[in-house]
PDBML (XML) file of the C-alpha atoms, coordinates in Angstrom:
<?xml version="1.0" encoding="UTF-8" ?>
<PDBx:datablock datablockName="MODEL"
   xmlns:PDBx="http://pdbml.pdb.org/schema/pdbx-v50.xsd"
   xmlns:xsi="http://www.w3.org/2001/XMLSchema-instance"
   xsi:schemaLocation="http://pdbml.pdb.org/schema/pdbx-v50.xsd pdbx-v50.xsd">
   <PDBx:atom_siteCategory>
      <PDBx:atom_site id="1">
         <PDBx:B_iso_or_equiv>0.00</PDBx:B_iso_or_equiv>
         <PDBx:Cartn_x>42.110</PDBx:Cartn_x>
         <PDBx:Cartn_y>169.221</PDBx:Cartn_y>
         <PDBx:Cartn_z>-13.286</PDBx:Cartn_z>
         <PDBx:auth_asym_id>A</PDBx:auth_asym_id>
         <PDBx:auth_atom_id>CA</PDBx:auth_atom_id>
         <PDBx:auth_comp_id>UNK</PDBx:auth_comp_id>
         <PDBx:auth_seq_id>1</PDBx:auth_seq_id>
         <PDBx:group_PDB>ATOM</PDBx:group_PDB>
         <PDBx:label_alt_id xsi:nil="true" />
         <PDBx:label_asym_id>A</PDBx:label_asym_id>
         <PDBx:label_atom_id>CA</PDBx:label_atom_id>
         <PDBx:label_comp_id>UNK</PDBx:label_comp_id>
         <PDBx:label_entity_id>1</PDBx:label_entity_id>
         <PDBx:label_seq_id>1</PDBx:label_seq_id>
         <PDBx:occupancy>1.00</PDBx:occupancy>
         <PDBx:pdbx_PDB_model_num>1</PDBx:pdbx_PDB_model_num>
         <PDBx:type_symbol>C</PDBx:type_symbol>
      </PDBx:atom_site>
      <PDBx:atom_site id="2">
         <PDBx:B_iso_or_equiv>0.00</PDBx:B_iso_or_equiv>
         <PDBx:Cartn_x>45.181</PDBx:Cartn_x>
         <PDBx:Cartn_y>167.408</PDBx:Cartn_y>
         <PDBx:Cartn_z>-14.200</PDBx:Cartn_z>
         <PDBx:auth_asym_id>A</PDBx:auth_asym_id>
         <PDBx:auth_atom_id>CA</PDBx:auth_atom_id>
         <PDBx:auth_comp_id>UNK</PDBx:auth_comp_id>
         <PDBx:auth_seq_id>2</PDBx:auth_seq_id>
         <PDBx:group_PDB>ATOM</PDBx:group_PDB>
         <PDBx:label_alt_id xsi:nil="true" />
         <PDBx:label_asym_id>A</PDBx:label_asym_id>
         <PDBx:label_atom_id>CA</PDBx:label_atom_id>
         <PDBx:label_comp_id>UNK</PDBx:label_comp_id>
         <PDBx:label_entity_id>1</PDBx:label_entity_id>
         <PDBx:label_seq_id>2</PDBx:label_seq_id>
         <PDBx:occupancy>1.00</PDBx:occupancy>
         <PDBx:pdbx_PDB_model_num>1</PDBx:pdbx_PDB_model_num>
         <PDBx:type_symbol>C</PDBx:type_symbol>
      </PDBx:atom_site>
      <PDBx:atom_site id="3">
         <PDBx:B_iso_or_equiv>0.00</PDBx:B_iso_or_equiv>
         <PDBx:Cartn_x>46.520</PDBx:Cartn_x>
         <PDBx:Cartn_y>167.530</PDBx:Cartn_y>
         <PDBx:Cartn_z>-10.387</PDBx:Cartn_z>
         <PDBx:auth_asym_id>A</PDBx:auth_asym_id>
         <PDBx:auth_atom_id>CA</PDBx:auth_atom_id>
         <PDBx:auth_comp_id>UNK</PDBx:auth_comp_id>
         <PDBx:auth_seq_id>3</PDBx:auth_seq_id>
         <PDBx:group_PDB>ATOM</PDBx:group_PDB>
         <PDBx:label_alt_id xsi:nil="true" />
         <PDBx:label_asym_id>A</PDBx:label_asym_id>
         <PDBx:label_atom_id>CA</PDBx:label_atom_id>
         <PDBx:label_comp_id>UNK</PDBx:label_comp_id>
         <PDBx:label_entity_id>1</PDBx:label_entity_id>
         <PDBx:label_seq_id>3</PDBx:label_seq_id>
         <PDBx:occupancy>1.00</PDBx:occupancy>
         <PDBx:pdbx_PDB_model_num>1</PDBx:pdbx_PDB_model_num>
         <PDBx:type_symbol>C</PDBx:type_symbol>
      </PDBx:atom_site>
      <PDBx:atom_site id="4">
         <PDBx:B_iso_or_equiv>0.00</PDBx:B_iso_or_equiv>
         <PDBx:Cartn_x>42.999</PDBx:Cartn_x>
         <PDBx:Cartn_y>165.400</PDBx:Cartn_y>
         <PDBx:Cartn_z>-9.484</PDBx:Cartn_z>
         <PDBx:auth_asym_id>A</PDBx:auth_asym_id>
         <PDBx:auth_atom_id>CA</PDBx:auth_atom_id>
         <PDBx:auth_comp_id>UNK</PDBx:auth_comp_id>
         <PDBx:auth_seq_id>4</PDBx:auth_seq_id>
         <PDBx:group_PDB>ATOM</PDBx:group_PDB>
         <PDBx:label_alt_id xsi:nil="true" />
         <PDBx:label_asym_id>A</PDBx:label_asym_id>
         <PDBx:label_atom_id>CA</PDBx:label_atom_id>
         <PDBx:label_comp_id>UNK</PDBx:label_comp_id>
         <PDBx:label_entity_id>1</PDBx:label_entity_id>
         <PDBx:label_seq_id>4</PDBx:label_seq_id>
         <PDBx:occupancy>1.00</PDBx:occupancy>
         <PDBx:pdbx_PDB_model_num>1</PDBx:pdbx_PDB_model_num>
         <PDBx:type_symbol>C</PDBx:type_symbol>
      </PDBx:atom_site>
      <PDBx:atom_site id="5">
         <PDBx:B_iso_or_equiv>0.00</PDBx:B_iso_or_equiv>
         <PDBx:Cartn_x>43.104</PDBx:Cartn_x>
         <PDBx:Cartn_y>163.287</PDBx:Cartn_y>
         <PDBx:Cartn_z>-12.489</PDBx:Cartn_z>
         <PDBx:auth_asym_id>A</PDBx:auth_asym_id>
         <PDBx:auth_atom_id>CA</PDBx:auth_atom_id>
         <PDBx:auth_comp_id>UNK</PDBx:auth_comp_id>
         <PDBx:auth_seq_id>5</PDBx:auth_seq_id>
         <PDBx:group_PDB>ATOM</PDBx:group_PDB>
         <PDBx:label_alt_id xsi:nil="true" />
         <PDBx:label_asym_id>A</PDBx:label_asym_id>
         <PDBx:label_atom_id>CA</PDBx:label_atom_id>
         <PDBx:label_comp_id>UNK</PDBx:label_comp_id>
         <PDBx:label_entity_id>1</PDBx:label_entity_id>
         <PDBx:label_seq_id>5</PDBx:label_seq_id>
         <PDBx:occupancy>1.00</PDBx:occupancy>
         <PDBx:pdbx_PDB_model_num>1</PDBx:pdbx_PDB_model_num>
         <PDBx:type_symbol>C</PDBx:type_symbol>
      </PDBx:atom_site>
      <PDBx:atom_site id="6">
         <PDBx:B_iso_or_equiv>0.00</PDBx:B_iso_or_equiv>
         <PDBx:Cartn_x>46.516</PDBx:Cartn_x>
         <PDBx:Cartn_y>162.154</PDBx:Cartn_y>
         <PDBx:Cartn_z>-11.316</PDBx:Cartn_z>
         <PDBx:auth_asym_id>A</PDBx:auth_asym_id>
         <PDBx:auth_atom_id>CA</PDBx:auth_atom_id>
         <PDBx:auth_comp_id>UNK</PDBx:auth_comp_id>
         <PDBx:auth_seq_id>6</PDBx:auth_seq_id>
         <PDBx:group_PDB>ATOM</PDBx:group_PDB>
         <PDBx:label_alt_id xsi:nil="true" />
         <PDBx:label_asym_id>A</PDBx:label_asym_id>
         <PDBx:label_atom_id>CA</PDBx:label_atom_id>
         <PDBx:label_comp_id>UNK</PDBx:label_comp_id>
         <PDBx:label_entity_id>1</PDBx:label_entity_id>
         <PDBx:label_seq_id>6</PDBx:label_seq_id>
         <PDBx:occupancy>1.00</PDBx:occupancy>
         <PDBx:pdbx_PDB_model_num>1</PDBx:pdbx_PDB_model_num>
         <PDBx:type_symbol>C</PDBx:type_symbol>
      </PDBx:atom_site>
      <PDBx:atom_site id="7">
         <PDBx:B_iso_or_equiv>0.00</PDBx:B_iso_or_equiv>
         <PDBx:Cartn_x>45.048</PDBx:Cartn_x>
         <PDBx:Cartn_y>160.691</PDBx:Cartn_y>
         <PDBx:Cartn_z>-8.668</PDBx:Cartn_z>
         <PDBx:auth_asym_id>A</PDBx:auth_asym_id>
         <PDBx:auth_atom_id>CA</PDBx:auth_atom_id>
         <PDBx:auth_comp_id>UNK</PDBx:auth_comp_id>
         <PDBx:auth_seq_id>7</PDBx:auth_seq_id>
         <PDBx:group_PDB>ATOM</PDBx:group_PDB>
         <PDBx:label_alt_id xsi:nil="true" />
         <PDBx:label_asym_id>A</PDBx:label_asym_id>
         <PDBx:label_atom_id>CA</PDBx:label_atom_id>
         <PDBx:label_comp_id>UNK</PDBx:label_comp_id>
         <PDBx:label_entity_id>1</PDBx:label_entity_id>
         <PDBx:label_seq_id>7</PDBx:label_seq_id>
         <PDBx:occupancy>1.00</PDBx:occupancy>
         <PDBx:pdbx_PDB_model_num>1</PDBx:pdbx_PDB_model_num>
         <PDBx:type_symbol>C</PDBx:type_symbol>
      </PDBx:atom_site>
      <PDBx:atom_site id="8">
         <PDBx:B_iso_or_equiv>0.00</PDBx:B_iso_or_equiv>
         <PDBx:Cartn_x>42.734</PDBx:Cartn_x>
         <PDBx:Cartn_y>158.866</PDBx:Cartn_y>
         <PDBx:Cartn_z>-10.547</PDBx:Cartn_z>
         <PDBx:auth_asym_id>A</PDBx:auth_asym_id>
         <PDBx:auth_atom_id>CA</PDBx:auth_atom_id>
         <PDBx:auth_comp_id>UNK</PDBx:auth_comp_id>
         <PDBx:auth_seq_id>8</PDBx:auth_seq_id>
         <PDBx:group_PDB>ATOM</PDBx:group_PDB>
         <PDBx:label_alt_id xsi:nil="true" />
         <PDBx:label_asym_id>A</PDBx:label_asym_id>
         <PDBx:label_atom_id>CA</PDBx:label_atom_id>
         <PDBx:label_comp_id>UNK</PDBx:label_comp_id>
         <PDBx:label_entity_id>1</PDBx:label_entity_id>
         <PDBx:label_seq_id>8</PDBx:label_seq_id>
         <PDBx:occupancy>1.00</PDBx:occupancy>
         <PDBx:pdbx_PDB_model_num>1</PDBx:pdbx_PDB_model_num>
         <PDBx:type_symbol>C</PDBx:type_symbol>
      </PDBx:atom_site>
      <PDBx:atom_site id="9">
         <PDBx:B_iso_or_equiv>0.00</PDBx:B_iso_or_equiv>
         <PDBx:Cartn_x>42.777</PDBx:Cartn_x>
         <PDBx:Cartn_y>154.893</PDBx:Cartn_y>
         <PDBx:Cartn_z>-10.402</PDBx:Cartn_z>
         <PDBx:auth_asym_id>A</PDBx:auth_asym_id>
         <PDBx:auth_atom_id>CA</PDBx:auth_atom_id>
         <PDBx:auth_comp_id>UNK</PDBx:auth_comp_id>
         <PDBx:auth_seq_id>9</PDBx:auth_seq_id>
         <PDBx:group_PDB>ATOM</PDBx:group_PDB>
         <PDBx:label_alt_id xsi:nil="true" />
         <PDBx:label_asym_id>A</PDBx:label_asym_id>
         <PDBx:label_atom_id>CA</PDBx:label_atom_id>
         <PDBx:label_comp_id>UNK</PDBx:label_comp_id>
         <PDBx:label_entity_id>1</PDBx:label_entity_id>
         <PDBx:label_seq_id>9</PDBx:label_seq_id>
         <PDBx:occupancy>1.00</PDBx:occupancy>
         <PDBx:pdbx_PDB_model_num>1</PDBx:pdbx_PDB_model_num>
         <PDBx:type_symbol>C</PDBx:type_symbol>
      </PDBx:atom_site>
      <PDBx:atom_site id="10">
         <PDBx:B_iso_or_equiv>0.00</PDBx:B_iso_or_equiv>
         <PDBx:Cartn_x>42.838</PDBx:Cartn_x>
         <PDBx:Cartn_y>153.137</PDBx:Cartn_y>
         <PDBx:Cartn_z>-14.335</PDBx:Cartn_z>
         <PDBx:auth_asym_id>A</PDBx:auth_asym_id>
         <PDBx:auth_atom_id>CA</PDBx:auth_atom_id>
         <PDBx:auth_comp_id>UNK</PDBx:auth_comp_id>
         <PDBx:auth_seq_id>10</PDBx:auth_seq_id>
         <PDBx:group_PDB>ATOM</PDBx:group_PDB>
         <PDBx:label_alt_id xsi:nil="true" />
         <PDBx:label_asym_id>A</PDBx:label_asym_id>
         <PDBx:label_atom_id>CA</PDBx:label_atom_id>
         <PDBx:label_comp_id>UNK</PDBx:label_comp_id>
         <PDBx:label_entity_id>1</PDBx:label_entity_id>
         <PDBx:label_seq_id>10</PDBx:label_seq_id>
         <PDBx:occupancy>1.00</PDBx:occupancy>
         <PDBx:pdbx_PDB_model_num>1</PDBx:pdbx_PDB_model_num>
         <PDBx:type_symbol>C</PDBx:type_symbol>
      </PDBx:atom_site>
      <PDBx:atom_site id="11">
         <PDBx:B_iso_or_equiv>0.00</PDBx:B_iso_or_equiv>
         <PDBx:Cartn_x>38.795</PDBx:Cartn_x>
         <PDBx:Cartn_y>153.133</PDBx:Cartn_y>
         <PDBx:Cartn_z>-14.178</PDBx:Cartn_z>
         <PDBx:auth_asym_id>A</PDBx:auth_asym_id>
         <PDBx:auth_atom_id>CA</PDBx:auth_atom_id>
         <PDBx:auth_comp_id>UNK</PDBx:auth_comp_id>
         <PDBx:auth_seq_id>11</PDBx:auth_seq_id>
         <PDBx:group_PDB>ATOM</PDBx:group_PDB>
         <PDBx:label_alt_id xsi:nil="true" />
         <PDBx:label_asym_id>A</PDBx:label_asym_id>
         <PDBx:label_atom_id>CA</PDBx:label_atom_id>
         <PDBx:label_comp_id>UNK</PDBx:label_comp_id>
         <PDBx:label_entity_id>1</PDBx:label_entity_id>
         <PDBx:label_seq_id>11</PDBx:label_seq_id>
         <PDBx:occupancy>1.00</PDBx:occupancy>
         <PDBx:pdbx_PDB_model_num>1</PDBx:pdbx_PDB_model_num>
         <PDBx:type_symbol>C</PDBx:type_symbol>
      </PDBx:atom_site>
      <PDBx:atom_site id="12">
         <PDBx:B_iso_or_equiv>0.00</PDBx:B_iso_or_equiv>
         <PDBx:Cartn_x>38.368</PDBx:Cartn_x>
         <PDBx:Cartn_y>157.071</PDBx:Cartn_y>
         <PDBx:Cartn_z>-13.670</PDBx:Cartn_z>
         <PDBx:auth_asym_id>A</PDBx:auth_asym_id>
         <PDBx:auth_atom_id>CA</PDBx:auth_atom_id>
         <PDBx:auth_comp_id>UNK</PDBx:auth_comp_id>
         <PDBx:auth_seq_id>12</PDBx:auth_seq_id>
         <PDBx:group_PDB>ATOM</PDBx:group_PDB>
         <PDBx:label_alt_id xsi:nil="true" />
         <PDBx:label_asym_id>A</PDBx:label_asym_id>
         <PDBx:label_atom_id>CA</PDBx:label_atom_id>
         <PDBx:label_comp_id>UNK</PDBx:label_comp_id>
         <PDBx:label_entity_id>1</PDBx:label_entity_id>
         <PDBx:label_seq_id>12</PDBx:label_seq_id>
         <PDBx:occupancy>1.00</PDBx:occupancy>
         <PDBx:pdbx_PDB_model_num>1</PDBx:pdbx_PDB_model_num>
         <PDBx:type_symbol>C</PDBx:type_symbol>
      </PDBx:atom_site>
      <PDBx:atom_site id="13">
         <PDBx:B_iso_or_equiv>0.00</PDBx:B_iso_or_equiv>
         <PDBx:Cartn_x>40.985</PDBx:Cartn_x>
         <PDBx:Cartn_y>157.559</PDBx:Cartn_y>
         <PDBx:Cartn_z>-15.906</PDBx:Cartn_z>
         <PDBx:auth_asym_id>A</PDBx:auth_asym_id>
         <PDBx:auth_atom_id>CA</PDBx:auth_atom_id>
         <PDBx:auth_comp_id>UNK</PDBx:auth_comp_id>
         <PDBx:auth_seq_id>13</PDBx:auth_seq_id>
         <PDBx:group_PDB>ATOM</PDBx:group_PDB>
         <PDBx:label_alt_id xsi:nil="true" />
         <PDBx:label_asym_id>A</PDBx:label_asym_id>
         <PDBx:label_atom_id>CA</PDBx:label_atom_id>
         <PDBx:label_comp_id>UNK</PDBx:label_comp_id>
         <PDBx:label_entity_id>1</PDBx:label_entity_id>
         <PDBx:label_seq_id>13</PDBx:label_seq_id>
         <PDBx:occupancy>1.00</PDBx:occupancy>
         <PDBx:pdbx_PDB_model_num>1</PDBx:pdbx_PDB_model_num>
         <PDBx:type_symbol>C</PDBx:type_symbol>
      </PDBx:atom_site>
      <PDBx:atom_site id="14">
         <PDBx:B_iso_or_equiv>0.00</PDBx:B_iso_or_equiv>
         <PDBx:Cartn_x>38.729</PDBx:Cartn_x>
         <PDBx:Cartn_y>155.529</PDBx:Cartn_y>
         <PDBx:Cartn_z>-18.653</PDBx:Cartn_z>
         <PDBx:auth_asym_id>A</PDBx:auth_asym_id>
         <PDBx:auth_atom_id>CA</PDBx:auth_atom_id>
         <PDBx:auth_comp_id>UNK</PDBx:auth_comp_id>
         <PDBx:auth_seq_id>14</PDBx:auth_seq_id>
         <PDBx:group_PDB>ATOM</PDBx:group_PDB>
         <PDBx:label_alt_id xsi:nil="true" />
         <PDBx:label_asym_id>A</PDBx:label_asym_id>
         <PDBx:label_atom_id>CA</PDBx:label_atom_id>
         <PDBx:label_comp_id>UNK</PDBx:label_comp_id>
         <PDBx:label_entity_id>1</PDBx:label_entity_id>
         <PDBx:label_seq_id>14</PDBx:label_seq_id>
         <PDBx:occupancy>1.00</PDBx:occupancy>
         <PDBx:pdbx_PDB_model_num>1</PDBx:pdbx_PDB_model_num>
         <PDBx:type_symbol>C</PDBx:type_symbol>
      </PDBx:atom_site>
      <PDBx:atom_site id="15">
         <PDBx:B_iso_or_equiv>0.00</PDBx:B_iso_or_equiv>
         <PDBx:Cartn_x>35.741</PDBx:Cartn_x>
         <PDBx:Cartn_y>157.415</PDBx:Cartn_y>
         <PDBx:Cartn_z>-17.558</PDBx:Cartn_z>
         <PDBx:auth_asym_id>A</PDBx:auth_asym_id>
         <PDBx:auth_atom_id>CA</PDBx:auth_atom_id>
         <PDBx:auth_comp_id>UNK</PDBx:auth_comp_id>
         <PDBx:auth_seq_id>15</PDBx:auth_seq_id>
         <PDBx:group_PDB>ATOM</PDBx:group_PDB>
         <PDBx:label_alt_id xsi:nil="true" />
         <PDBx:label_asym_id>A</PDBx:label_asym_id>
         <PDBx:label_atom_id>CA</PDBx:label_atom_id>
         <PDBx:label_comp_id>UNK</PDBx:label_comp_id>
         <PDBx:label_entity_id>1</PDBx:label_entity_id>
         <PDBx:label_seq_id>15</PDBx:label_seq_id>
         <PDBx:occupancy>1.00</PDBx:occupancy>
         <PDBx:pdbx_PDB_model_num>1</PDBx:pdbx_PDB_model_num>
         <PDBx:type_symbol>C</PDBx:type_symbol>
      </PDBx:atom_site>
      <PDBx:atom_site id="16">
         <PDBx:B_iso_or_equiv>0.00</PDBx:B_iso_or_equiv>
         <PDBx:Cartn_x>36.893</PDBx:Cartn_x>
         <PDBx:Cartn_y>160.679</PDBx:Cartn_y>
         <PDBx:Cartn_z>-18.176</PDBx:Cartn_z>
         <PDBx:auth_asym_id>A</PDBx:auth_asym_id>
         <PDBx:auth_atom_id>CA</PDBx:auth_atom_id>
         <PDBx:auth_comp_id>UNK</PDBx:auth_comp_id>
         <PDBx:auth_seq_id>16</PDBx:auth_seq_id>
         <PDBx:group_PDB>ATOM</PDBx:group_PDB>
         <PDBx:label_alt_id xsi:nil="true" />
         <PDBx:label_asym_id>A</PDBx:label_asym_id>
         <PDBx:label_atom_id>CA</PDBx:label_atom_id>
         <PDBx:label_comp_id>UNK</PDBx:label_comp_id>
         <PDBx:label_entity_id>1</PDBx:label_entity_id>
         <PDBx:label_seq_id>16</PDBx:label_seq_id>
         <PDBx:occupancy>1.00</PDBx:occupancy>
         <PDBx:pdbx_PDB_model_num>1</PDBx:pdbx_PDB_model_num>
         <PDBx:type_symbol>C</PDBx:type_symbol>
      </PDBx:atom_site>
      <PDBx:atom_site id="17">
         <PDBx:B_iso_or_equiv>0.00</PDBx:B_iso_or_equiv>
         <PDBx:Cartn_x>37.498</PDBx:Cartn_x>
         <PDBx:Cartn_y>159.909</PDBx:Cartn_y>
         <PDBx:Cartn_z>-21.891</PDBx:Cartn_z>
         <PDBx:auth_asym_id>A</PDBx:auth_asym_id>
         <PDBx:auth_atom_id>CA</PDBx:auth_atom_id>
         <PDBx:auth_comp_id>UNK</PDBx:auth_comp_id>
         <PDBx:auth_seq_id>17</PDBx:auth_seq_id>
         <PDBx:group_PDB>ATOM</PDBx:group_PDB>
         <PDBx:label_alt_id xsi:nil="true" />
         <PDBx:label_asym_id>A</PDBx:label_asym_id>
         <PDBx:label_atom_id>CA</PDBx:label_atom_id>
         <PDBx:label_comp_id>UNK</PDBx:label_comp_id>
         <PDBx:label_entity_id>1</PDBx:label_entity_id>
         <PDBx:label_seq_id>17</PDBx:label_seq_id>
         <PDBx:occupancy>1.00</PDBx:occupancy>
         <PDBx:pdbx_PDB_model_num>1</PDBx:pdbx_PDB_model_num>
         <PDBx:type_symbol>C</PDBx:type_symbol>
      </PDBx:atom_site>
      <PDBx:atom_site id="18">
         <PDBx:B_iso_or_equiv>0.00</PDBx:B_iso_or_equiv>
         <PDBx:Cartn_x>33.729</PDBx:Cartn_x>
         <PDBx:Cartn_y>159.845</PDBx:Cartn_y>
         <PDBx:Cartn_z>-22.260</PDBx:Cartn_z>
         <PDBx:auth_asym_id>A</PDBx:auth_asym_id>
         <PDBx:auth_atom_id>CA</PDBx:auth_atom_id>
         <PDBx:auth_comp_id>UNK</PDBx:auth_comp_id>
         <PDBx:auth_seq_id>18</PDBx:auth_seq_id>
         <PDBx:group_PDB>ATOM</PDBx:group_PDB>
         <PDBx:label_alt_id xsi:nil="true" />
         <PDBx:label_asym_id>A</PDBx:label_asym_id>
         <PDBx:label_atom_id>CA</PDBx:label_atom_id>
         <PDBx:label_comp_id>UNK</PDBx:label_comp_id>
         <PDBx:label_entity_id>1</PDBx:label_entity_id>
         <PDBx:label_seq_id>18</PDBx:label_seq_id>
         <PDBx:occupancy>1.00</PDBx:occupancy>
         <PDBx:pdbx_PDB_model_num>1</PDBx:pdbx_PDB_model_num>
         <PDBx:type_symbol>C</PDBx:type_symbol>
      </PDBx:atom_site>
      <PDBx:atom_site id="19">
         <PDBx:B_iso_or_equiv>0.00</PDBx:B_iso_or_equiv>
         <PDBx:Cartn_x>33.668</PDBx:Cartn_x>
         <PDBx:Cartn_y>163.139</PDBx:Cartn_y>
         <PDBx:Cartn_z>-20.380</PDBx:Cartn_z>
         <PDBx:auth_asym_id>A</PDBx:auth_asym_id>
         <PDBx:auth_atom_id>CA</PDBx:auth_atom_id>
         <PDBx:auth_comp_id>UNK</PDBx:auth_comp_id>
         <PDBx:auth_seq_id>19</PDBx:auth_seq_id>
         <PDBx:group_PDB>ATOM</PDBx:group_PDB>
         <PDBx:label_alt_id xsi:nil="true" />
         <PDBx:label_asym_id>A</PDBx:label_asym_id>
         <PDBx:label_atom_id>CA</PDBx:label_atom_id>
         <PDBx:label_comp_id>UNK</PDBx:label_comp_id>
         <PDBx:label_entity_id>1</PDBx:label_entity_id>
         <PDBx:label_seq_id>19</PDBx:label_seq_id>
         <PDBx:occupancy>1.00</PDBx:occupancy>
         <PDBx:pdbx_PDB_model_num>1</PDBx:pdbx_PDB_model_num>
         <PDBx:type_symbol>C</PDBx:type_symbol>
      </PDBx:atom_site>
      <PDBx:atom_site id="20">
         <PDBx:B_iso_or_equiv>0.00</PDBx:B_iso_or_equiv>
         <PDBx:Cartn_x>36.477</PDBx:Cartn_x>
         <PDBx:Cartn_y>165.228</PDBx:Cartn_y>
         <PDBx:Cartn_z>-19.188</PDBx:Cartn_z>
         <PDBx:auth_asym_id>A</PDBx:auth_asym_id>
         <PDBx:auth_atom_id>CA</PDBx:auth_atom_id>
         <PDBx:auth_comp_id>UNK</PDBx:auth_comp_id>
         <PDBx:auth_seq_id>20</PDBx:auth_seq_id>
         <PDBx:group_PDB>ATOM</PDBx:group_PDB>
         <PDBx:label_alt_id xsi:nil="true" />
         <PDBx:label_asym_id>A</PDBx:label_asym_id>
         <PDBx:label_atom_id>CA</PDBx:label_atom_id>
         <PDBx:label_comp_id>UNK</PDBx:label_comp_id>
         <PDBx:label_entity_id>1</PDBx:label_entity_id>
         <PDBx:label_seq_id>20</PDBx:label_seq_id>
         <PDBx:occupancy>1.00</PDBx:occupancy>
         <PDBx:pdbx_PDB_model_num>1</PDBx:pdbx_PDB_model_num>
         <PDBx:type_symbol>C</PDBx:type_symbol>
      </PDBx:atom_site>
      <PDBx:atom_site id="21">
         <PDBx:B_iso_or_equiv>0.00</PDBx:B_iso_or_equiv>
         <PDBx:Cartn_x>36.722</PDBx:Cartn_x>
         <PDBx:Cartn_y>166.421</PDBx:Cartn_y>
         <PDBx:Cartn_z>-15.609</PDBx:Cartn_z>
         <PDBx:auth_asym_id>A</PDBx:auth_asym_id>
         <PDBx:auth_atom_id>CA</PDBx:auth_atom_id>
         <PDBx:auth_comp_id>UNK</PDBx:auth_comp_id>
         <PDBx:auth_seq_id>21</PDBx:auth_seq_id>
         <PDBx:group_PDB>ATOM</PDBx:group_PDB>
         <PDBx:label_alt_id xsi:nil="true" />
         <PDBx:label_asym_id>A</PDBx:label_asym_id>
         <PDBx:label_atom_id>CA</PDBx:label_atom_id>
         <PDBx:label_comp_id>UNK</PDBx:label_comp_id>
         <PDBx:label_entity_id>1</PDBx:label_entity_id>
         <PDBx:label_seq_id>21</PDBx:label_seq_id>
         <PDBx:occupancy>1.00</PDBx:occupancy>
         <PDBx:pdbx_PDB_model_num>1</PDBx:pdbx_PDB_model_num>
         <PDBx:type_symbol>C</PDBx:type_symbol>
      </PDBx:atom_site>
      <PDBx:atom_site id="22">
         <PDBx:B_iso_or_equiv>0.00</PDBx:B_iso_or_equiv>
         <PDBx:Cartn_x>36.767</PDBx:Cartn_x>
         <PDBx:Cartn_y>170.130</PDBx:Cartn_y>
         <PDBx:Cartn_z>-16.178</PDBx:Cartn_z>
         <PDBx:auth_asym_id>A</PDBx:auth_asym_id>
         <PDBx:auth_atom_id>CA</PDBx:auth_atom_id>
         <PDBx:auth_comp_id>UNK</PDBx:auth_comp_id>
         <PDBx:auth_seq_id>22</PDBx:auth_seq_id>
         <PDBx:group_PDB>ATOM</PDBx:group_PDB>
         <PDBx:label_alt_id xsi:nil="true" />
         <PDBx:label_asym_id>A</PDBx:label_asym_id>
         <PDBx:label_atom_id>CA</PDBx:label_atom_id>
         <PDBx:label_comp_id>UNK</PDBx:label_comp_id>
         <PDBx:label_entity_id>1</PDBx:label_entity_id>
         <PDBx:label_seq_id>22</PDBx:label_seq_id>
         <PDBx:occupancy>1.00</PDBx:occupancy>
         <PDBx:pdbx_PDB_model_num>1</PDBx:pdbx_PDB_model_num>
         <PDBx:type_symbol>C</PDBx:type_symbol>
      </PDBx:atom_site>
      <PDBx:atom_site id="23">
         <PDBx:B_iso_or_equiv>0.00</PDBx:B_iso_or_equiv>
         <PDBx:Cartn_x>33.435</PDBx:Cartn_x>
         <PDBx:Cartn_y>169.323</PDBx:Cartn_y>
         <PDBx:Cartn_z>-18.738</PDBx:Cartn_z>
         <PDBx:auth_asym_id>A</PDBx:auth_asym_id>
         <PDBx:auth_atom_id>CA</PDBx:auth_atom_id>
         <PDBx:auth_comp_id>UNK</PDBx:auth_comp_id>
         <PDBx:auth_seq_id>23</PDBx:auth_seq_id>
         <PDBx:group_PDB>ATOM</PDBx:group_PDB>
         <PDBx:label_alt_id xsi:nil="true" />
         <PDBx:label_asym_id>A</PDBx:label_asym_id>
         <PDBx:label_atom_id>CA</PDBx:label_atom_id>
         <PDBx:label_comp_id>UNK</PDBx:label_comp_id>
         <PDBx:label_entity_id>1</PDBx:label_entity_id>
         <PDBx:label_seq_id>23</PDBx:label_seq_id>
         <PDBx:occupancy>1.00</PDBx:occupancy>
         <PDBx:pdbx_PDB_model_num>1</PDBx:pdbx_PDB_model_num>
         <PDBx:type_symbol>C</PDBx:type_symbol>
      </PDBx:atom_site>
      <PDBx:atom_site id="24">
         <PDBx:B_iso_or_equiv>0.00</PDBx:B_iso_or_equiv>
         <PDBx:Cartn_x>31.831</PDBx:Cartn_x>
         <PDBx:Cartn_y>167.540</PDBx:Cartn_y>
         <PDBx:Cartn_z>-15.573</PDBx:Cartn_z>
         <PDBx:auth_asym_id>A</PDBx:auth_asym_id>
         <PDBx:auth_atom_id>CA</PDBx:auth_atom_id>
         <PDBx:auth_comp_id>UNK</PDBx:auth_comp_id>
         <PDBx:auth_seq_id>24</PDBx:auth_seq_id>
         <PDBx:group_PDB>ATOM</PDBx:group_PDB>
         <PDBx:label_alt_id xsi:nil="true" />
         <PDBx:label_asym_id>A</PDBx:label_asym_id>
         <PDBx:label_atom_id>CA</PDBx:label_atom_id>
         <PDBx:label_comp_id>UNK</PDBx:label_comp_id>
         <PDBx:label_entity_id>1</PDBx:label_entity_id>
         <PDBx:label_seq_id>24</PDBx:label_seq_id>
         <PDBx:occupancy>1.00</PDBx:occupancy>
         <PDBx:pdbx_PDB_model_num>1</PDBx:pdbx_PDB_model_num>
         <PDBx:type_symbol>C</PDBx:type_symbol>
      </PDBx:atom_site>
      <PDBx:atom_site id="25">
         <PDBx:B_iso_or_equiv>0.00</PDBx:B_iso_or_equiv>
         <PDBx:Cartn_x>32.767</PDBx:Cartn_x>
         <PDBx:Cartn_y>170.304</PDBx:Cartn_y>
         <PDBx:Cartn_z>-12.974</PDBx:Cartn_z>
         <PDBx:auth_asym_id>A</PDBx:auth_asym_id>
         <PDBx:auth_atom_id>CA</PDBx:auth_atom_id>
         <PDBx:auth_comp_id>UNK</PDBx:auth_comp_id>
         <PDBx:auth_seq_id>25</PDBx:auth_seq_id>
         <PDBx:group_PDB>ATOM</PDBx:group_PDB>
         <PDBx:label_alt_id xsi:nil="true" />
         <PDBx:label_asym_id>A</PDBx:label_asym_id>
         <PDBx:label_atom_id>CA</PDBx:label_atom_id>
         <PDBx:label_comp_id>UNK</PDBx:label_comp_id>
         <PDBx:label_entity_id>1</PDBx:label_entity_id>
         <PDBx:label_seq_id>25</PDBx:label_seq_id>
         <PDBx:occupancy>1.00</PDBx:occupancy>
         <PDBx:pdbx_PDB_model_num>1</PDBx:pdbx_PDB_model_num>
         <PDBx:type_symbol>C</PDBx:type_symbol>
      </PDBx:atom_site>
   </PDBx:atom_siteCategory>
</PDBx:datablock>
């Protein structure tokens, strides 16, 4: 998850304080 996530642009990266990644896979 980290390897997608740093590929993120600033807006996913905000989104996925409200829910992680590996909580939405």
């Amino acid at each position: 998850f980290t390897a997608v996530q740093g590929k993120f642009d600033p807006a996913m990266i905000k989104a996925t304080r409200t829910l992680p990644l590996q909580k939405a896979w």
